[in-house]
Protein backbone atom coordinates (compact mmCIF):
# COMPACT_ATOMS: atom_id res chain seq x y z
CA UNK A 1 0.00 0.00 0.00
CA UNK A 2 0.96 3.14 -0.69
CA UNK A 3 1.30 5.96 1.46
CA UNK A 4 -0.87 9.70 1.34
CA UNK A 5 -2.47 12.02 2.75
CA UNK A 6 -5.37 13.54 2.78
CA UNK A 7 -6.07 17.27 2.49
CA UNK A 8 -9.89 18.42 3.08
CA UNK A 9 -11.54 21.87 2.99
CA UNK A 10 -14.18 24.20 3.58
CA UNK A 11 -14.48 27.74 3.27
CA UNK A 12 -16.79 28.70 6.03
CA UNK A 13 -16.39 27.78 9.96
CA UNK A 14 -20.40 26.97 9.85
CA UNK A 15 -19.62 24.33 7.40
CA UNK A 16 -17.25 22.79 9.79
CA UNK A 17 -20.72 20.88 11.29
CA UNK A 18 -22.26 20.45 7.82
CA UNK A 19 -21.62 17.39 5.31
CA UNK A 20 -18.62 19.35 3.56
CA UNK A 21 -15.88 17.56 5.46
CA UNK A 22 -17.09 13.86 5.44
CA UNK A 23 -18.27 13.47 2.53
CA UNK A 24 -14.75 14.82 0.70
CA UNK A 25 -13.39 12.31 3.66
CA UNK A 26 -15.89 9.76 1.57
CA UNK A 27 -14.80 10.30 -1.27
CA UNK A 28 -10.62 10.36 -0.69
CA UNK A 29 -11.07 7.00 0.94
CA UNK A 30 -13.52 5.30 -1.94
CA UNK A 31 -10.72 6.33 -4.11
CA UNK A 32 -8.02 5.41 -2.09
CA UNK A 33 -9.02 2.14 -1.59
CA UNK A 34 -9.49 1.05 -4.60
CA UNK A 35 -6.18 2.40 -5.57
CA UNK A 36 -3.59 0.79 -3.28
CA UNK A 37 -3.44 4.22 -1.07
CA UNK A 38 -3.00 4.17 2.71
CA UNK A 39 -3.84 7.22 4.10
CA UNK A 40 -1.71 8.25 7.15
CA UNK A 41 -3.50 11.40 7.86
CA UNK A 42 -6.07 13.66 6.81
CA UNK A 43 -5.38 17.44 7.20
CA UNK A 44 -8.70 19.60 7.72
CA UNK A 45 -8.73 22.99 6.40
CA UNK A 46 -11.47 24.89 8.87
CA UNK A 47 -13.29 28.14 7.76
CA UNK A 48 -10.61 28.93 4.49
CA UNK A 49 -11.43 30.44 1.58
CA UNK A 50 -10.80 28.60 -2.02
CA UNK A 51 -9.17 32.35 -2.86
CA UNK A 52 -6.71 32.28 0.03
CA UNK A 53 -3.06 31.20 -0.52
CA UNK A 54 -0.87 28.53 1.00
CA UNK A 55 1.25 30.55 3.56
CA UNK A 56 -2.24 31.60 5.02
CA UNK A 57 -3.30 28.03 5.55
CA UNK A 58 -2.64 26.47 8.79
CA UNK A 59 -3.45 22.66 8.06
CA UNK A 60 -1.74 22.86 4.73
CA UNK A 61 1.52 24.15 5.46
CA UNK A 62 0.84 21.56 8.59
CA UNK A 63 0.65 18.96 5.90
CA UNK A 64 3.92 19.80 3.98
CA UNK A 65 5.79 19.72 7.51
CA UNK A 66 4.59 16.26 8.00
CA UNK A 67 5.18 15.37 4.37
CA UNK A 68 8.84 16.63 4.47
CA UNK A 69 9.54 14.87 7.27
CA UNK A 70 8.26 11.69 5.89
CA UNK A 71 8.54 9.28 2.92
CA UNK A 72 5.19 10.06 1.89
CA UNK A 73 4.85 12.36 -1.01
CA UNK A 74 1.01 12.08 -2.20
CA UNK A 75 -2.06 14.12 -1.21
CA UNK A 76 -5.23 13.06 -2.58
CA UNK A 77 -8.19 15.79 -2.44
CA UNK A 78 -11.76 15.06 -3.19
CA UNK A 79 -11.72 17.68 -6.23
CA UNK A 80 -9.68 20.41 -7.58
CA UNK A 81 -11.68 23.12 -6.17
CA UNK A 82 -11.25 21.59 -2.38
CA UNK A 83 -7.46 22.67 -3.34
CA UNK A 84 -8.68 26.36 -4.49
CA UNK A 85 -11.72 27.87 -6.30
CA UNK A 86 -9.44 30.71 -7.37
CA UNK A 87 -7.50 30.39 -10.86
CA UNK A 88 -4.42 32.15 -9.64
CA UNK A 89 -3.92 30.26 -5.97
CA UNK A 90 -4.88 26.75 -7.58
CA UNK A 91 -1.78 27.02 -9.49
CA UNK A 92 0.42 28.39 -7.12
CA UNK A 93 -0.36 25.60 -4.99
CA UNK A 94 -0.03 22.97 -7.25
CA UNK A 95 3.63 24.48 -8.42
CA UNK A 96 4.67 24.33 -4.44
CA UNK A 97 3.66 21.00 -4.27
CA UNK A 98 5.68 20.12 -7.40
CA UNK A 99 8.41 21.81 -6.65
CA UNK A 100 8.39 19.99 -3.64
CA UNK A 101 8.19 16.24 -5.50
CA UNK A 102 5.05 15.85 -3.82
CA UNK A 103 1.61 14.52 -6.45
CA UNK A 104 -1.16 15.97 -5.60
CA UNK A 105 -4.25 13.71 -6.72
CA UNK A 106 -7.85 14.73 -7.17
CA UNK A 107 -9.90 11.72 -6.28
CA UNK A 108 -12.72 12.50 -9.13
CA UNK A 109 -11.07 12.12 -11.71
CA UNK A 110 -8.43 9.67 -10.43
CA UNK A 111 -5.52 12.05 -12.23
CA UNK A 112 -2.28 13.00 -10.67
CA UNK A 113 -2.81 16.96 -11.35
CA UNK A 114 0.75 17.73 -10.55
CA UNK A 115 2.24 15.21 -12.71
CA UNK A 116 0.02 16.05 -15.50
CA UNK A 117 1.40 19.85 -15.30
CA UNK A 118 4.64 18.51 -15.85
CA UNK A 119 4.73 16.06 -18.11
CA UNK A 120 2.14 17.37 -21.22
CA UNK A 121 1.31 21.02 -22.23
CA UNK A 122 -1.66 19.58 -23.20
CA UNK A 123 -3.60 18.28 -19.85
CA UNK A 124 -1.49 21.29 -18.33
CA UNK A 125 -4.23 23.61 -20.21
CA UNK A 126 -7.09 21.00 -19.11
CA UNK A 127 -5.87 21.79 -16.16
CA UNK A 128 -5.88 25.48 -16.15
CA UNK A 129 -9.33 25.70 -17.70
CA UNK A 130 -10.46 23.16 -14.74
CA UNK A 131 -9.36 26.20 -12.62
CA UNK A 132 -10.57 28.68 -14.25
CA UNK A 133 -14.11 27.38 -14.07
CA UNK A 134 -13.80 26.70 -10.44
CA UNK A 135 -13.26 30.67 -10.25
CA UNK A 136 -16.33 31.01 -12.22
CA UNK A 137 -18.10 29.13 -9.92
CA UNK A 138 -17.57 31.02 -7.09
CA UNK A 139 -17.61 33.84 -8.73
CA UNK A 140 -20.90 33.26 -9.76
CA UNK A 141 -22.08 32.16 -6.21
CA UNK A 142 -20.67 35.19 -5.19
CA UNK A 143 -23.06 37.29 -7.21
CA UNK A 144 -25.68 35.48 -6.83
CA UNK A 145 -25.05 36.15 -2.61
CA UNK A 146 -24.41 39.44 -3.07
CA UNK A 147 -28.21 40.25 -5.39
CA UNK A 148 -30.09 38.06 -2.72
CA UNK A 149 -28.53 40.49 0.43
CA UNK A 150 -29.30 43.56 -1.74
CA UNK A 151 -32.79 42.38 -2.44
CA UNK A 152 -33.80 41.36 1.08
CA UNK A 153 -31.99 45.15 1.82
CA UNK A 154 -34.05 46.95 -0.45
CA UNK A 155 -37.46 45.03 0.99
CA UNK A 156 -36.68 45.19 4.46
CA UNK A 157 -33.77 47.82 5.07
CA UNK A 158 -31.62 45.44 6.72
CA UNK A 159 -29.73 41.88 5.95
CA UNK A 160 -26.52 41.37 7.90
CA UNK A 161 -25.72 42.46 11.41
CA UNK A 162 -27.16 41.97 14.99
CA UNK A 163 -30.90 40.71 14.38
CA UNK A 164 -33.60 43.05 15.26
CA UNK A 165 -35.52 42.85 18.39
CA UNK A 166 -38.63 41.06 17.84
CA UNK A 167 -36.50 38.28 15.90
CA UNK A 168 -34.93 35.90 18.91
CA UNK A 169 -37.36 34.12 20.79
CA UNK A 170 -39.26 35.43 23.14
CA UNK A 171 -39.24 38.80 21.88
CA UNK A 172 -42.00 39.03 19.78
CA UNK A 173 -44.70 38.74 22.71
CA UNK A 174 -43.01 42.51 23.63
CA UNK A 175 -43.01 43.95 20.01
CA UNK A 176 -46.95 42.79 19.95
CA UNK A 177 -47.42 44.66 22.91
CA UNK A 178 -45.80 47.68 21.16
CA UNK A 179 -48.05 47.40 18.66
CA UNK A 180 -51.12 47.20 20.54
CA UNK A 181 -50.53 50.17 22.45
CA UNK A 182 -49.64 52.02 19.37
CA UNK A 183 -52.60 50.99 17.50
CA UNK A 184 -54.77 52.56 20.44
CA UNK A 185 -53.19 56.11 20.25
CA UNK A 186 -50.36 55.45 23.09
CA UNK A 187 -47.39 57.93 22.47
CA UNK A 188 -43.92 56.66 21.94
CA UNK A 189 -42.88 57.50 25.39
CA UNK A 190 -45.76 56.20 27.13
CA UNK A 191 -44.98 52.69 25.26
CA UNK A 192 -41.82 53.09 26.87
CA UNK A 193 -42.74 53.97 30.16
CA UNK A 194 -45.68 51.06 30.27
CA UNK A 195 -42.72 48.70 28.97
CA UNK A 196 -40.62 49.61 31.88
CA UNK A 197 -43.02 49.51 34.58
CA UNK A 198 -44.24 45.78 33.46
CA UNK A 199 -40.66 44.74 33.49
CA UNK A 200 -40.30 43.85 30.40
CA UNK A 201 -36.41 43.43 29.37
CA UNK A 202 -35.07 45.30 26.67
CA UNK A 203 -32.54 42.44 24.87
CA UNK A 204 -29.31 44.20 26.76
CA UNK A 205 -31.49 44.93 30.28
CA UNK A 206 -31.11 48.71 29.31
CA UNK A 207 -34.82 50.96 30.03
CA UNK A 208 -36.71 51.37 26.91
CA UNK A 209 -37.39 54.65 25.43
CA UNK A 210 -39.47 56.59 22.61
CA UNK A 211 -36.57 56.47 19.97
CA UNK A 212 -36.14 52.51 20.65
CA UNK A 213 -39.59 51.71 20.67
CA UNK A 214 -39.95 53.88 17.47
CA UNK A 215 -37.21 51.68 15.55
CA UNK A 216 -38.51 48.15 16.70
CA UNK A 217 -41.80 49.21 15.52
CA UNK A 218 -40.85 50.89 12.00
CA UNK A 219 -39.10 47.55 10.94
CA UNK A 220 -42.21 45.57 12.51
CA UNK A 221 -44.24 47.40 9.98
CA UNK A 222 -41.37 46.74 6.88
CA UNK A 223 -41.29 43.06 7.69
CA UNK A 224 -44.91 42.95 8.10
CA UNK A 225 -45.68 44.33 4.57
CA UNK A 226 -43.03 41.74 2.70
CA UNK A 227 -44.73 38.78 4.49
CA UNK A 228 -48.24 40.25 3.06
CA UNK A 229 -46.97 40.91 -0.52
């Protein structure tokens, strides 16, 4: 059997919970298996973006310690873009580790990528263009992040941030209240007072007052109208 390691990633540390990490794990093993691999250790990159480069990546530059020091000199990733999204750091990467003598294979296609560079101008363009689509991807994600945050912005004046009151449990029993009072003529600062005598906890345990009371209820009203639309 032969020796490797394997190198997993995802970009986000809220994916660090999700399926991101085994199912790469999944699919580095499936391959490895059936390959004569033997993997020795699997290096998890936590919450790092497929644009970032090697020096700022703590489990990779982890891995090429351990690999140094070793007789192993194969990583095996689930896909190209687990390595780097972005054009420009997917092939810095993969020049390190070839500089280095150390293969770097992508498990979904079953290709040495680093090898291939090397050895034929011709899969060393396949390999570029793989790249360059992985940028697209994210690019495109990107945008397509970036419209849905400006949307939800333009409906509701807000999309990123500390939520507003009324939105973590046990809140919106107060911002009904609000309403209520409002709706039968009650001024701003008696709201406030009322709120105040009847103990009712701001989120922070600060008193409540007019302009507070005022804000909570203007983006009660936007959130009410997009639900009604």
């Amino acid at each position: 059997m032969k020796p490797a390691c394997g190198y997993i990633r995802v970009s986000t540390l809220g994916q660090v919970d999700g399926d991101g990490f085994e199912r790469q794990r999944q699919a580095i093993q499936a391959f490895t298996a059936a390959n004569g691999f033997a993997i020795v250790e699997t290096f998890e990159e936590r919450g790092v973006s497929g644009k970032t480069d090697g020096d700022a990546r703590p489990a990779f530059q982890q891995m090429i310690s351990a690999l140094l020091a070793s007789e192993c000199r194969t990583v095996v990733v689930e896909s190209l873009d687990r390595l780097a999204r972005e054009y420009r750091v997917q092939e810095h990467l993969l020049i390190y580790l070839a500089s280095k003598g150390i293969g770097l294979i992508a498990a979904n296609t079953g290709e040495c990528v680093t090898d291939a560079i090397a050895a034929d101008p011709m899969r060393k363009a396949l390999v570029q263009i793989q790249g360059i689509f992985a940028e697209l991807d994210r690019n495109l994600l990107v945008r397509k992040l970036r419209m849905a945050r400006e949307r939800k912005k333009a409906a509701t004046g807000r999309c990123e941030g500390q939520k507003p009151y009324g939105d973590l449990p046990g809140e919106s029993a107060a911002v009904a209240k609000m309403r209520q009072l409002r709706e039968q003529g009650w001024t701003l600062e008696s709201i406030a007072a009322d709120l105040n005598a009847a103990g009712i906890a701001s989120r922070h345990g600060a008193k409540w007052h007019a302009k507070t009371v005022s804000r909570i209820l203007e983006y009660s009203a936007r959130t009410a109208q997009v639900v009604s639309q």
